[in-house]
PDB file of N, CA and C in Angstrom:
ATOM      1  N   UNK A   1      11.979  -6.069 -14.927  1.00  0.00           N
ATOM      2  CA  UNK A   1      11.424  -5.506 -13.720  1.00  0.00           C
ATOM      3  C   UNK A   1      10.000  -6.048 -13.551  1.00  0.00           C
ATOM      4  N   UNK A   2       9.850  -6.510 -12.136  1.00  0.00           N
ATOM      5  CA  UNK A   2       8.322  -6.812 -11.748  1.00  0.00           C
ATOM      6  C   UNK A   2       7.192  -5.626 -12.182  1.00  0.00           C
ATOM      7  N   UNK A   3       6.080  -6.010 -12.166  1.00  0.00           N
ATOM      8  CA  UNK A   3       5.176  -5.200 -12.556  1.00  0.00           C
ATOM      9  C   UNK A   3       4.608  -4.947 -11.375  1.00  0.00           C
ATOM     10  N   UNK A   4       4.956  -5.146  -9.686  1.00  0.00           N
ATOM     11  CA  UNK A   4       4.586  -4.792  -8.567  1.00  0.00           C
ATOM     12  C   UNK A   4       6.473  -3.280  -8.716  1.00  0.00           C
ATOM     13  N   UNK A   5       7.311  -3.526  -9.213  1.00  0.00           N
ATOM     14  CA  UNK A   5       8.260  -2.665  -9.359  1.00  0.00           C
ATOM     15  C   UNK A   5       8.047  -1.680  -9.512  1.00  0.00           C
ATOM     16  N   UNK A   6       7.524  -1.949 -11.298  1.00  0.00           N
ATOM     17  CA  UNK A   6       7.348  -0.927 -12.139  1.00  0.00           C
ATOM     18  C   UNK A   6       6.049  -0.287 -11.482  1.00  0.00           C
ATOM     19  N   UNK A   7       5.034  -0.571 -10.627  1.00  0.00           N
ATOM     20  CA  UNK A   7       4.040  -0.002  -9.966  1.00  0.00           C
ATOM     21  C   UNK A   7       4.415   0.918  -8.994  1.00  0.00           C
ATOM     22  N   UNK A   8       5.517   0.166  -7.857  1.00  0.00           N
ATOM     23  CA  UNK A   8       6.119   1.207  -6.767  1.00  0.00           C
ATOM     24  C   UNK A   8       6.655   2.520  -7.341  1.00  0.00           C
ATOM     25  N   UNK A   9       7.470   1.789  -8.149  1.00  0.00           N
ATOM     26  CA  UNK A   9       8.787   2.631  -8.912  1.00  0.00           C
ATOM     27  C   UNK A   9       7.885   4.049  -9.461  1.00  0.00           C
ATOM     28  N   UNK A  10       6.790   4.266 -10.093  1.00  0.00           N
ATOM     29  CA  UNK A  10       6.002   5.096 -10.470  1.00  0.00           C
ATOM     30  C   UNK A  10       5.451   5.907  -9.443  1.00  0.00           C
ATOM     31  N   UNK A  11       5.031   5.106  -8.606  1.00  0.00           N
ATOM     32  CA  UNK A  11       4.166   5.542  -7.478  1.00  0.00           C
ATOM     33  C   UNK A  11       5.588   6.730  -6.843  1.00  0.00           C
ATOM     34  N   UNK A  12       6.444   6.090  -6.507  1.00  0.00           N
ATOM     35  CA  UNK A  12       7.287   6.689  -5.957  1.00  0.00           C
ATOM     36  C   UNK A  12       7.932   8.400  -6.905  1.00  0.00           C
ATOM     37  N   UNK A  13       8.149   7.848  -7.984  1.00  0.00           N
ATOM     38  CA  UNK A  13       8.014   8.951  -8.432  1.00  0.00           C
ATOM     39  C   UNK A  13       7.012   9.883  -8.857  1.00  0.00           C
ATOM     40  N   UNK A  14       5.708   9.685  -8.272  1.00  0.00           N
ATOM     41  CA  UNK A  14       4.624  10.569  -8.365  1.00  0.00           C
ATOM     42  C   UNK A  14       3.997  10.580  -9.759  1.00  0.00           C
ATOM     43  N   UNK A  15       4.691   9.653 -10.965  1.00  0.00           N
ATOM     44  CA  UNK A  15       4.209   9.660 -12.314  1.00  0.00           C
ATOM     45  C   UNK A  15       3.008   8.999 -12.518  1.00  0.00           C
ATOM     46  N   UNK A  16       2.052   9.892 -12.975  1.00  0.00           N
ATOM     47  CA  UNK A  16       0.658   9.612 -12.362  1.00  0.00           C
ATOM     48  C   UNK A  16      -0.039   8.514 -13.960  1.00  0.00           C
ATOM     49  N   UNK A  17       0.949   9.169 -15.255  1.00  0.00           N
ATOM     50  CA  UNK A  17       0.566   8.523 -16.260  1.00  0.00           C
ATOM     51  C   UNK A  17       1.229   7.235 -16.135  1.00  0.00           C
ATOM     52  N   UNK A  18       2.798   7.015 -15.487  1.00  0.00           N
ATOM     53  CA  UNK A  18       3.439   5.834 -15.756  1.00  0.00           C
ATOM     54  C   UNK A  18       2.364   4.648 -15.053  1.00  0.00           C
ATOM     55  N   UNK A  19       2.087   5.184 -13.613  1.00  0.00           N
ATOM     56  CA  UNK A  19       1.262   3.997 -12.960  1.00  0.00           C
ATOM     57  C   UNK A  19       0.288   3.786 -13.677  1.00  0.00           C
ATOM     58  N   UNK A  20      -0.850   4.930 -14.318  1.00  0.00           N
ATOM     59  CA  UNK A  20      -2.255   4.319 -14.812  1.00  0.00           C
ATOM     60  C   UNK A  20      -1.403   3.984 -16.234  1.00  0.00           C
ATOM     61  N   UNK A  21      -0.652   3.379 -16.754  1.00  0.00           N
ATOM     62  CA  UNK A  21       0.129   2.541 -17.766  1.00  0.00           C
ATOM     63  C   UNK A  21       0.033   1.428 -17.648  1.00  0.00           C
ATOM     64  N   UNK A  22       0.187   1.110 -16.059  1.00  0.00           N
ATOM     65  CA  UNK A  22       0.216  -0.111 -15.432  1.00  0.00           C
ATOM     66  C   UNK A  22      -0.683  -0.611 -15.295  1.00  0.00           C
ATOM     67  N   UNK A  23      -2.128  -0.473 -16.019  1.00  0.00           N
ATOM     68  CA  UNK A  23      -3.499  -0.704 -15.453  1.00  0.00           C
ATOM     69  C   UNK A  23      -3.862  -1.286 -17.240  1.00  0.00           C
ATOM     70  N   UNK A  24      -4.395  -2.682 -16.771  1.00  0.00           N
ATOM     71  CA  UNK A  24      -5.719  -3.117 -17.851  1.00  0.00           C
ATOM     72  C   UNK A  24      -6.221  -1.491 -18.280  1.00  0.00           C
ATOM     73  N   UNK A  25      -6.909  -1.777 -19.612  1.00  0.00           N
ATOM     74  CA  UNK A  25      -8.083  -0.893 -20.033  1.00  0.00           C
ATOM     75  C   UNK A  25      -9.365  -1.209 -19.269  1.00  0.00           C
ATOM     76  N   UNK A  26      -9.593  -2.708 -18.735  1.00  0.00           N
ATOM     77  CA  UNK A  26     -10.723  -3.066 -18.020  1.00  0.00           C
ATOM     78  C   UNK A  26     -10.416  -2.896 -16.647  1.00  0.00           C
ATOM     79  N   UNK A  27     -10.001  -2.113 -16.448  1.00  0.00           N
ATOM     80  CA  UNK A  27      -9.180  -2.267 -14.925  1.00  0.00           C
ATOM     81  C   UNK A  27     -10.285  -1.862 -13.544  1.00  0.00           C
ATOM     82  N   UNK A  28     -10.638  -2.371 -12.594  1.00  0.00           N
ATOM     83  CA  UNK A  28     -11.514  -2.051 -11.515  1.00  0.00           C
ATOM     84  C   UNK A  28     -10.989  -1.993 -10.452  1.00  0.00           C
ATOM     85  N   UNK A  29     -11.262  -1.319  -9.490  1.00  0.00           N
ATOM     86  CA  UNK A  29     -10.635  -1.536  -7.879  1.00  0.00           C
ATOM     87  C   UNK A  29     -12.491  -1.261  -7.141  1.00  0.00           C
ATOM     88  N   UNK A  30     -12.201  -2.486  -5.754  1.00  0.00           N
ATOM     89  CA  UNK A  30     -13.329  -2.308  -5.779  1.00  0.00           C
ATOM     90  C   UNK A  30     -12.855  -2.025  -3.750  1.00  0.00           C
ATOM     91  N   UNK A  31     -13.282  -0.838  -3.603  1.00  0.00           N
ATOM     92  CA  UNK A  31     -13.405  -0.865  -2.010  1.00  0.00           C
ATOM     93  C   UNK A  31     -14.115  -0.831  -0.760  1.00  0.00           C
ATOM     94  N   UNK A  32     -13.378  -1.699  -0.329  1.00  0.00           N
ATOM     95  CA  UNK A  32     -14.323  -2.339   0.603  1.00  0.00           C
ATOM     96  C   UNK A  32     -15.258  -1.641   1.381  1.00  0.00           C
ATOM     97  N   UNK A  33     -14.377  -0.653   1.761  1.00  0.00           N
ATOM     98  CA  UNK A  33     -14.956   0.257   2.939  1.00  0.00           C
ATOM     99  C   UNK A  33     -16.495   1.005   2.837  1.00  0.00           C
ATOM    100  N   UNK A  34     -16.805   1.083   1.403  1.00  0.00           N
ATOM    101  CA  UNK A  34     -17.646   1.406   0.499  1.00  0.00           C
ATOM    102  C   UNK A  34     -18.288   0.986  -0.353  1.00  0.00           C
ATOM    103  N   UNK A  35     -17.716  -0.279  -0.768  1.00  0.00           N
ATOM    104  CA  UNK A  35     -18.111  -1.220  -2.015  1.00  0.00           C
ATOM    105  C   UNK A  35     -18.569  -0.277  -3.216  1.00  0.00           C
ATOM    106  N   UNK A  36     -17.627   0.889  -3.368  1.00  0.00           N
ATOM    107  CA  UNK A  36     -17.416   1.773  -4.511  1.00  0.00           C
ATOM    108  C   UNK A  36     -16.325   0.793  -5.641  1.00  0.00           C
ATOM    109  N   UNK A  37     -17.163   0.951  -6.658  1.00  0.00           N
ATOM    110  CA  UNK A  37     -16.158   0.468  -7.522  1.00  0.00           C
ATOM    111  C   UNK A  37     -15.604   1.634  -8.953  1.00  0.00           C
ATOM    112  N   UNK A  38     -14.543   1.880  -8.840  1.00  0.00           N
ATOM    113  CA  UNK A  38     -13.444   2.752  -9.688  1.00  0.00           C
ATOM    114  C   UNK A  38     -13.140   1.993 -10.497  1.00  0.00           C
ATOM    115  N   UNK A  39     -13.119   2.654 -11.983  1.00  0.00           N
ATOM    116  CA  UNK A  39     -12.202   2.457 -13.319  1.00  0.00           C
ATOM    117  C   UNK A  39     -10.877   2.925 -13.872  1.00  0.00           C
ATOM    118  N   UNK A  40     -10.539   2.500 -14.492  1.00  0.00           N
ATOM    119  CA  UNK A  40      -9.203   3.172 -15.065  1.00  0.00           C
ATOM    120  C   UNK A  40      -9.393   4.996 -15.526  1.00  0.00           C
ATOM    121  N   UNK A  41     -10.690   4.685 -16.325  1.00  0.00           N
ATOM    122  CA  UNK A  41     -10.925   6.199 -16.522  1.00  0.00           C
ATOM    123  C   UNK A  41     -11.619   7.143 -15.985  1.00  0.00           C
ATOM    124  N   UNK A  42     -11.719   6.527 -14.880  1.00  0.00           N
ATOM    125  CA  UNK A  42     -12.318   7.530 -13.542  1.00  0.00           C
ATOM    126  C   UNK A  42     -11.144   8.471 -13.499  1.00  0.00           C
ATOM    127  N   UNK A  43      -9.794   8.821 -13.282  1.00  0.00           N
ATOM    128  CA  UNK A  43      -9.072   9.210 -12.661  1.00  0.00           C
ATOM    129  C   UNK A  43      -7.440   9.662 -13.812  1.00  0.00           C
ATOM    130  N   UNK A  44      -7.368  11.199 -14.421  1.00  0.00           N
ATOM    131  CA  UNK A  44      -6.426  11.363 -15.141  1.00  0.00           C
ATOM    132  C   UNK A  44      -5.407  11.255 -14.174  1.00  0.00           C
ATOM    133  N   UNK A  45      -4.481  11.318 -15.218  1.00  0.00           N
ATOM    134  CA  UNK A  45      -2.763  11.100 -14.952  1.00  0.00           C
ATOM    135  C   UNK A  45      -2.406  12.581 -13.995  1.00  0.00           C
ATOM    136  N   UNK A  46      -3.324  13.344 -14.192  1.00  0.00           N
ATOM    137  CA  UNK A  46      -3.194  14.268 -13.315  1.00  0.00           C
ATOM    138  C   UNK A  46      -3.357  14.484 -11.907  1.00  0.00           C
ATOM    139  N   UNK A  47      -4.717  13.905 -11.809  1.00  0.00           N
ATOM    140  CA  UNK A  47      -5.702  13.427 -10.736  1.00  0.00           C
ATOM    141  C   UNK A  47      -4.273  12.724  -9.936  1.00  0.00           C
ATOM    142  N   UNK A  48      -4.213  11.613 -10.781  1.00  0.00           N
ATOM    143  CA  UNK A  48      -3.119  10.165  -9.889  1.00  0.00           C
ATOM    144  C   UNK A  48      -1.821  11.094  -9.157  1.00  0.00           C
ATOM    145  N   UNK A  49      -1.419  11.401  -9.896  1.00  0.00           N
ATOM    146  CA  UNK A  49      -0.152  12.151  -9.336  1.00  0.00           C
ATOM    147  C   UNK A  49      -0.824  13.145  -7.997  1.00  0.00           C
ATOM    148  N   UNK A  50      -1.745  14.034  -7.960  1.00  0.00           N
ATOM    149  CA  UNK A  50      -2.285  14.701  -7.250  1.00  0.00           C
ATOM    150  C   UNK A  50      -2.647  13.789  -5.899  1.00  0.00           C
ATOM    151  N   UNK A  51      -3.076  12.451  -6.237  1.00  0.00           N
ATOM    152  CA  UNK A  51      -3.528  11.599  -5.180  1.00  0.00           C
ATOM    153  C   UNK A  51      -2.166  10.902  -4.390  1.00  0.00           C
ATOM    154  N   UNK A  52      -1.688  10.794  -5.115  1.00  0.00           N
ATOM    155  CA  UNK A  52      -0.183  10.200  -4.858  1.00  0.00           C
ATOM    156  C   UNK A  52       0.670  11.014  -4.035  1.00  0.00           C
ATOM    157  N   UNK A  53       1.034  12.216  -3.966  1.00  0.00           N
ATOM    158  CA  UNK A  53       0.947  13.233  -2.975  1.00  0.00           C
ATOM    159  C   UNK A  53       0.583  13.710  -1.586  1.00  0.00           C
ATOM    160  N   UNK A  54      -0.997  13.007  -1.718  1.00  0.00           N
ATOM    161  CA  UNK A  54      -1.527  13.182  -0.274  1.00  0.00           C
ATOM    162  C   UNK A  54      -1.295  12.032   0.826  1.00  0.00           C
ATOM    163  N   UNK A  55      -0.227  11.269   0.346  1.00  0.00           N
ATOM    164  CA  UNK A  55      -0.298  10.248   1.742  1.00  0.00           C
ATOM    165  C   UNK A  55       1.262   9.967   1.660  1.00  0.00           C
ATOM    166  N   UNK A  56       1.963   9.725   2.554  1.00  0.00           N
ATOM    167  CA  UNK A  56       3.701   9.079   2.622  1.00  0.00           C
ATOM    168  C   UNK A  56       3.162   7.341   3.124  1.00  0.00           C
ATOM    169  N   UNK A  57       3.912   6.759   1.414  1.00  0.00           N
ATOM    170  CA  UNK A  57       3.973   5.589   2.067  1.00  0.00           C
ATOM    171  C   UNK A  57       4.517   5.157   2.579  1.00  0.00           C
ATOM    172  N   UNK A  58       4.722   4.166   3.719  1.00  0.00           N
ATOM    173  CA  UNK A  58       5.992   3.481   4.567  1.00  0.00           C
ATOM    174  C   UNK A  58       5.843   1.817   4.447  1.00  0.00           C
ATOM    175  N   UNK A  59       6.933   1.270   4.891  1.00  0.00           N
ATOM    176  CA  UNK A  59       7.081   0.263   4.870  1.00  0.00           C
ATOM    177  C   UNK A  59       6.001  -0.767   3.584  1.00  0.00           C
ATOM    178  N   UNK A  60       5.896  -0.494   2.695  1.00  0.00           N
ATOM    179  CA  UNK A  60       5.434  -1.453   1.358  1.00  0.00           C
ATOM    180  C   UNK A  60       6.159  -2.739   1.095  1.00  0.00           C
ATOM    181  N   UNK A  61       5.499  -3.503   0.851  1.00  0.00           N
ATOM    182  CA  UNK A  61       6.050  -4.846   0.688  1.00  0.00           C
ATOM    183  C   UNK A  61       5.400  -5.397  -0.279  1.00  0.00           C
ATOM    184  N   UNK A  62       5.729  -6.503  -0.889  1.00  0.00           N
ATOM    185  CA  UNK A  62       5.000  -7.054  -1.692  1.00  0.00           C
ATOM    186  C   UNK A  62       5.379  -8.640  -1.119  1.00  0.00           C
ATOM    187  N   UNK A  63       3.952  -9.183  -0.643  1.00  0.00           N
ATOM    188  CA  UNK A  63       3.648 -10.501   0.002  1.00  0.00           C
ATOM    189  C   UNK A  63       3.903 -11.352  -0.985  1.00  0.00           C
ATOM    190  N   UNK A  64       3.171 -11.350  -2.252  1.00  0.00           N
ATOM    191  CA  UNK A  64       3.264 -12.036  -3.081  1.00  0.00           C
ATOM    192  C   UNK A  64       3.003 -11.826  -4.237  1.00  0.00           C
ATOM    193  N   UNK A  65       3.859 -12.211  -5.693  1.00  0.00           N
ATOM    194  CA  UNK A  65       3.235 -12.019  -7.088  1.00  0.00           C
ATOM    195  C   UNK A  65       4.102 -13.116  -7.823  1.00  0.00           C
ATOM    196  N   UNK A  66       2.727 -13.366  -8.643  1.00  0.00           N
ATOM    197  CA  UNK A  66       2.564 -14.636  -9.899  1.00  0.00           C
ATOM    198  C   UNK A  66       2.393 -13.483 -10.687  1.00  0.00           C
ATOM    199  N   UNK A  67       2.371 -14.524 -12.078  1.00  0.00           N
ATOM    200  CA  UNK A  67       1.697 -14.279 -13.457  1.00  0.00           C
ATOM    201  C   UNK A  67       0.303 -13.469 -13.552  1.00  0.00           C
ATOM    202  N   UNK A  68      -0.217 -14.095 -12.607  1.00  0.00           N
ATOM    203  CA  UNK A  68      -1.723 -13.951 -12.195  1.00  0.00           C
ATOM    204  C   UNK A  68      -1.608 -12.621 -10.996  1.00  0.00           C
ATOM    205  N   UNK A  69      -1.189 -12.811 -10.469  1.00  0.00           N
ATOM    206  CA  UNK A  69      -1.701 -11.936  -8.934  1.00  0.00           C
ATOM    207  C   UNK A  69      -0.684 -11.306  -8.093  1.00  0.00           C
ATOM    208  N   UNK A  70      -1.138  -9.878  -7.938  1.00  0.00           N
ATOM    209  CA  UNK A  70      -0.029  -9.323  -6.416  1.00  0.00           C
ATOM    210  C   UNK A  70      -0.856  -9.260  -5.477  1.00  0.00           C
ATOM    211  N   UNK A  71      -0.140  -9.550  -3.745  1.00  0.00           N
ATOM    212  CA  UNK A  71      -0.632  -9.448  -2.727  1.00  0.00           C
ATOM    213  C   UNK A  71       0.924  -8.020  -2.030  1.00  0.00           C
ATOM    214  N   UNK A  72      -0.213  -6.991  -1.904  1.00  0.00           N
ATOM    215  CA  UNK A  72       0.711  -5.891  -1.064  1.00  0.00           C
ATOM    216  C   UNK A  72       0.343  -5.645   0.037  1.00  0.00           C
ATOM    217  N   UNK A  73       1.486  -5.445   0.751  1.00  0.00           N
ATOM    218  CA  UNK A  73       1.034  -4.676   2.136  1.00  0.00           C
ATOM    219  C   UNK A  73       1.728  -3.177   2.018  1.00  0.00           C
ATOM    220  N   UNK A  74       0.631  -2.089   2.851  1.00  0.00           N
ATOM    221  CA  UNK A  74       1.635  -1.083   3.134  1.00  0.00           C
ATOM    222  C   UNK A  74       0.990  -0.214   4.650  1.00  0.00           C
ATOM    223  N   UNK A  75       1.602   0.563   4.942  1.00  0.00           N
ATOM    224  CA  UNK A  75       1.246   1.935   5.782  1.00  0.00           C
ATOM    225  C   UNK A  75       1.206   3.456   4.964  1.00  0.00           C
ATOM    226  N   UNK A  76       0.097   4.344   5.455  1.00  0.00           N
ATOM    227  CA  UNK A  76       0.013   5.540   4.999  1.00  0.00           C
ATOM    228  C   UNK A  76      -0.274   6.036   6.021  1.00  0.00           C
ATOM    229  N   UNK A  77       0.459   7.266   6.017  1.00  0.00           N
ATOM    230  CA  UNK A  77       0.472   8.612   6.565  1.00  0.00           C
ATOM    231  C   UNK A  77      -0.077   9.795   6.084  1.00  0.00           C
ATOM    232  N   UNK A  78      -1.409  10.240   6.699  1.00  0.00           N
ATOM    233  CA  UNK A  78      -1.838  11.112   5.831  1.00  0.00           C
ATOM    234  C   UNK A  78      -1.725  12.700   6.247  1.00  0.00           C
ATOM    235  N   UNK A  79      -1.639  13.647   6.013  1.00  0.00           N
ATOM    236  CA  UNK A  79      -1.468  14.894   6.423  1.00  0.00           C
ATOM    237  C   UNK A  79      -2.544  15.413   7.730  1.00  0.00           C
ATOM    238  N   UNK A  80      -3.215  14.734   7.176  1.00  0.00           N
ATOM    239  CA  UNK A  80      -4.203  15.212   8.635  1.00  0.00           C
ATOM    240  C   UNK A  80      -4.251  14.535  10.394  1.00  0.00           C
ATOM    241  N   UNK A  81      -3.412  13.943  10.021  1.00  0.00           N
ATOM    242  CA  UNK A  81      -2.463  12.913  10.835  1.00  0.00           C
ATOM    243  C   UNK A  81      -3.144  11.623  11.169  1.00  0.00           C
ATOM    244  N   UNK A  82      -4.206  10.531  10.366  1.00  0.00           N
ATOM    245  CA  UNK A  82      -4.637   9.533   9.890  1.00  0.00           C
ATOM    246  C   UNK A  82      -3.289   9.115   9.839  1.00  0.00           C
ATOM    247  N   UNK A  83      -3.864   7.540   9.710  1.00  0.00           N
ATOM    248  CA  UNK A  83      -2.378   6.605   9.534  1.00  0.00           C
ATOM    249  C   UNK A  83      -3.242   5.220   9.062  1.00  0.00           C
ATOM    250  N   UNK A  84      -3.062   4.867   8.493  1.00  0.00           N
ATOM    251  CA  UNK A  84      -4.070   3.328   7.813  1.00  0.00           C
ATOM    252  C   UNK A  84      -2.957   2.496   7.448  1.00  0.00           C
ATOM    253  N   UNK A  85      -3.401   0.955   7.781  1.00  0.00           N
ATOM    254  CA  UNK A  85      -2.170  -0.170   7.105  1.00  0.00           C
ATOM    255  C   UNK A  85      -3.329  -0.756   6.088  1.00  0.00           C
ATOM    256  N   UNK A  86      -2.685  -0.714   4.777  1.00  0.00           N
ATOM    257  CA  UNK A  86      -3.583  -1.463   3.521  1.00  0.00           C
ATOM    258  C   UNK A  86      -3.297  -2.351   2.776  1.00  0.00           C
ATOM    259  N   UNK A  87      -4.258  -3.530   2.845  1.00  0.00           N
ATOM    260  CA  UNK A  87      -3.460  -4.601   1.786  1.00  0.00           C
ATOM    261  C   UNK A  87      -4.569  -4.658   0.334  1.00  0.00           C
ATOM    262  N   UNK A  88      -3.570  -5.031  -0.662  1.00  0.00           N
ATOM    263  CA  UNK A  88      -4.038  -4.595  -1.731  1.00  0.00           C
ATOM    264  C   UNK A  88      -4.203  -6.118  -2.084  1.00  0.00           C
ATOM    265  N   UNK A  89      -4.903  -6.913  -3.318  1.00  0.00           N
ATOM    266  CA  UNK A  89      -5.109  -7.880  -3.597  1.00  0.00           C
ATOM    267  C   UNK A  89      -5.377  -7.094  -5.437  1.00  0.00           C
ATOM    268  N   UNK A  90      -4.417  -7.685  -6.246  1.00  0.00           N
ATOM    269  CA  UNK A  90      -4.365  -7.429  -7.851  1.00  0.00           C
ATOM    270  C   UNK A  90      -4.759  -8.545  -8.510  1.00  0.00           C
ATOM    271  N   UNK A  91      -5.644  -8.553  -9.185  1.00  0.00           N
ATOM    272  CA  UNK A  91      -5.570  -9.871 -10.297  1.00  0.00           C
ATOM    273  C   UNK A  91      -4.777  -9.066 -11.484  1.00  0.00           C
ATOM    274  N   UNK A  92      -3.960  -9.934 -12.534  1.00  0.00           N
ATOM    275  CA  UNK A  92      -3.441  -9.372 -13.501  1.00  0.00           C
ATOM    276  C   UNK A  92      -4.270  -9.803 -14.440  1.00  0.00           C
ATOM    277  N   UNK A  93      -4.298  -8.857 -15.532  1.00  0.00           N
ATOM    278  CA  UNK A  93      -4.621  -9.329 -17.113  1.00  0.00           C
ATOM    279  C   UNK A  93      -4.095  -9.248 -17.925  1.00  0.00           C
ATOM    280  N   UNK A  94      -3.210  -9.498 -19.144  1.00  0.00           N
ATOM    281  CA  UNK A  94      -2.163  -9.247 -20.147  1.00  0.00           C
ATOM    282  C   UNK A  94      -1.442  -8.749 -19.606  1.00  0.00           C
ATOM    283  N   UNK A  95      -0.261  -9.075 -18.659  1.00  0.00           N
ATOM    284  CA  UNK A  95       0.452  -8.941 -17.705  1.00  0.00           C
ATOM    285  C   UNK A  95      -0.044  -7.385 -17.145  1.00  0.00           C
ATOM    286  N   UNK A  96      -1.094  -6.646 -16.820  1.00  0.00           N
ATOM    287  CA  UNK A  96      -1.111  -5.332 -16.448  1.00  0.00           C
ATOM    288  C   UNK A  96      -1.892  -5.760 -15.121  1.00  0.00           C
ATOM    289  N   UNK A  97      -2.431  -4.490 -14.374  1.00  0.00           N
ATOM    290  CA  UNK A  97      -3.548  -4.253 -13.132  1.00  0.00           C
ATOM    291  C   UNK A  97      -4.865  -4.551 -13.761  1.00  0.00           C
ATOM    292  N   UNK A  98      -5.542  -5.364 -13.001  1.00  0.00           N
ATOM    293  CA  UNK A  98      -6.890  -5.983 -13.792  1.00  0.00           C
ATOM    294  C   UNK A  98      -8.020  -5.403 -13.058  1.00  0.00           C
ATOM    295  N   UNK A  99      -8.254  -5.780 -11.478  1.00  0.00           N
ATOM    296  CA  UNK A  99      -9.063  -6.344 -10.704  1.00  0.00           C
ATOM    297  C   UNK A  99      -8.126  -6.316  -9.702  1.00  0.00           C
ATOM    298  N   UNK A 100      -8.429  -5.038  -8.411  1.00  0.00           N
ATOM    299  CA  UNK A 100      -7.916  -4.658  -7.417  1.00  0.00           C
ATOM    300  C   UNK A 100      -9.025  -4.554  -6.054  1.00  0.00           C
ATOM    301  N   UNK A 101      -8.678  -5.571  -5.092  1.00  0.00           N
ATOM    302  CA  UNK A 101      -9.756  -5.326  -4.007  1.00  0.00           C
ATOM    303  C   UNK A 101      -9.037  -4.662  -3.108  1.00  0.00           C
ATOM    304  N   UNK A 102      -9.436  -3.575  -1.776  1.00  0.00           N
ATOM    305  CA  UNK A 102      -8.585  -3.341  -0.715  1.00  0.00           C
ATOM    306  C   UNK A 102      -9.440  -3.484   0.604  1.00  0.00           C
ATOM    307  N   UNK A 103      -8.253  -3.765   1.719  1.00  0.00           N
ATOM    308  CA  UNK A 103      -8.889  -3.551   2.791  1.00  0.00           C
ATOM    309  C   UNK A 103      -7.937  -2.789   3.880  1.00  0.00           C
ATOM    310  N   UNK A 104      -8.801  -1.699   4.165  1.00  0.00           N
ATOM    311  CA  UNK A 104      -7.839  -0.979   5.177  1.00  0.00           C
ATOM    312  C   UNK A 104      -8.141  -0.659   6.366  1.00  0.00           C
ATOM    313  N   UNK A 105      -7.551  -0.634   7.445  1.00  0.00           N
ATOM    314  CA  UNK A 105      -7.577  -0.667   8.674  1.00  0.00           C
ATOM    315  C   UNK A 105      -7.186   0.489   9.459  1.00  0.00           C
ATOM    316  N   UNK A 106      -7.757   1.499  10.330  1.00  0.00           N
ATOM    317  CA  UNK A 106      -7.359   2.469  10.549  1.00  0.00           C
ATOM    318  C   UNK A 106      -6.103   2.459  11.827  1.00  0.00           C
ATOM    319  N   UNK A 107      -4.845   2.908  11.874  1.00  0.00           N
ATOM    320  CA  UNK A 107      -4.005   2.854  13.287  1.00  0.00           C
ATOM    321  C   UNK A 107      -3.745   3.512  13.921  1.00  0.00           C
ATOM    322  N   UNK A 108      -4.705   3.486  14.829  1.00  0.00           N
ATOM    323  CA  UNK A 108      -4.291   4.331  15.969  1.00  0.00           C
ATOM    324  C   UNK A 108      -2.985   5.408  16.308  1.00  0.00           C
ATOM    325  N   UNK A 109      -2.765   7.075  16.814  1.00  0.00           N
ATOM    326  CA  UNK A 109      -1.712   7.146  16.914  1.00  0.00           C
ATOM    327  C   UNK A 109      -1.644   7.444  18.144  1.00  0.00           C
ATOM    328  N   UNK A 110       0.031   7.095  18.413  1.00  0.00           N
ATOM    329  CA  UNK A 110       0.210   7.720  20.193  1.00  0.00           C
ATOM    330  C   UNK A 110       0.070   8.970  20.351  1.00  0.00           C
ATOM    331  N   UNK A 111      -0.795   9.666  21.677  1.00  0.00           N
ATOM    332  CA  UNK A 111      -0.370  10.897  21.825  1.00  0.00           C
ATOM    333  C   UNK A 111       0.379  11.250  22.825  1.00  0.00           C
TER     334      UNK A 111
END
């Protein structure tokens, strides 16, 4: 199984330890919107699952993955009725999540 798989596959089941499994020990995400940068141990297995919860993802894809790198696309739906399309950019390290940039875009909804 891909390691963009084994990422969904977690995500989807809300397993908040399986995904941060999936993460380097050096692991960073850095976002844009903020140029906040997050660690692996910013955020328990509890936390993740809790975060994982607050948005329905739709349509996820995975653009592209090497050895080296995933490129994702997705849509979120958030309860407050927000809607964002986000693409994710992964560098890998010992085949895990290394070095994660995002950029997200807010979408408009009809009323």
């Amino acid at each position: 199984m891909s390691l963009y798989d084994k990422m969904t596959t977690a995500w989807a089941n809300r397993d908040g330890q399986a995904y941060l499994d999936l993460h380097h020990e050096d692991f960073q995400m850095t976002w844009h919107s903020t140029g906040r940068v997050s660690k692996k141990g910013d955020t328990s297995a509890e936390q993740m699952s809790a975060i994982m919860g607050l948005s329905t993802i739709r349509n996820r894809r995975c653009i592209f993955e090497s050895d080296d790198i995933i490129v994702q696309h997705m849509f979120a739906d958030y309860e407050n009725g927000t809607k964002d399309a986000t693409l994710h950019v992964t560098l890998k390290k010992d085949g895990l999540l290394w070095r994660t940039e995002t950029g997200v875009t807010a979408v408009k909804t009809q009323t």
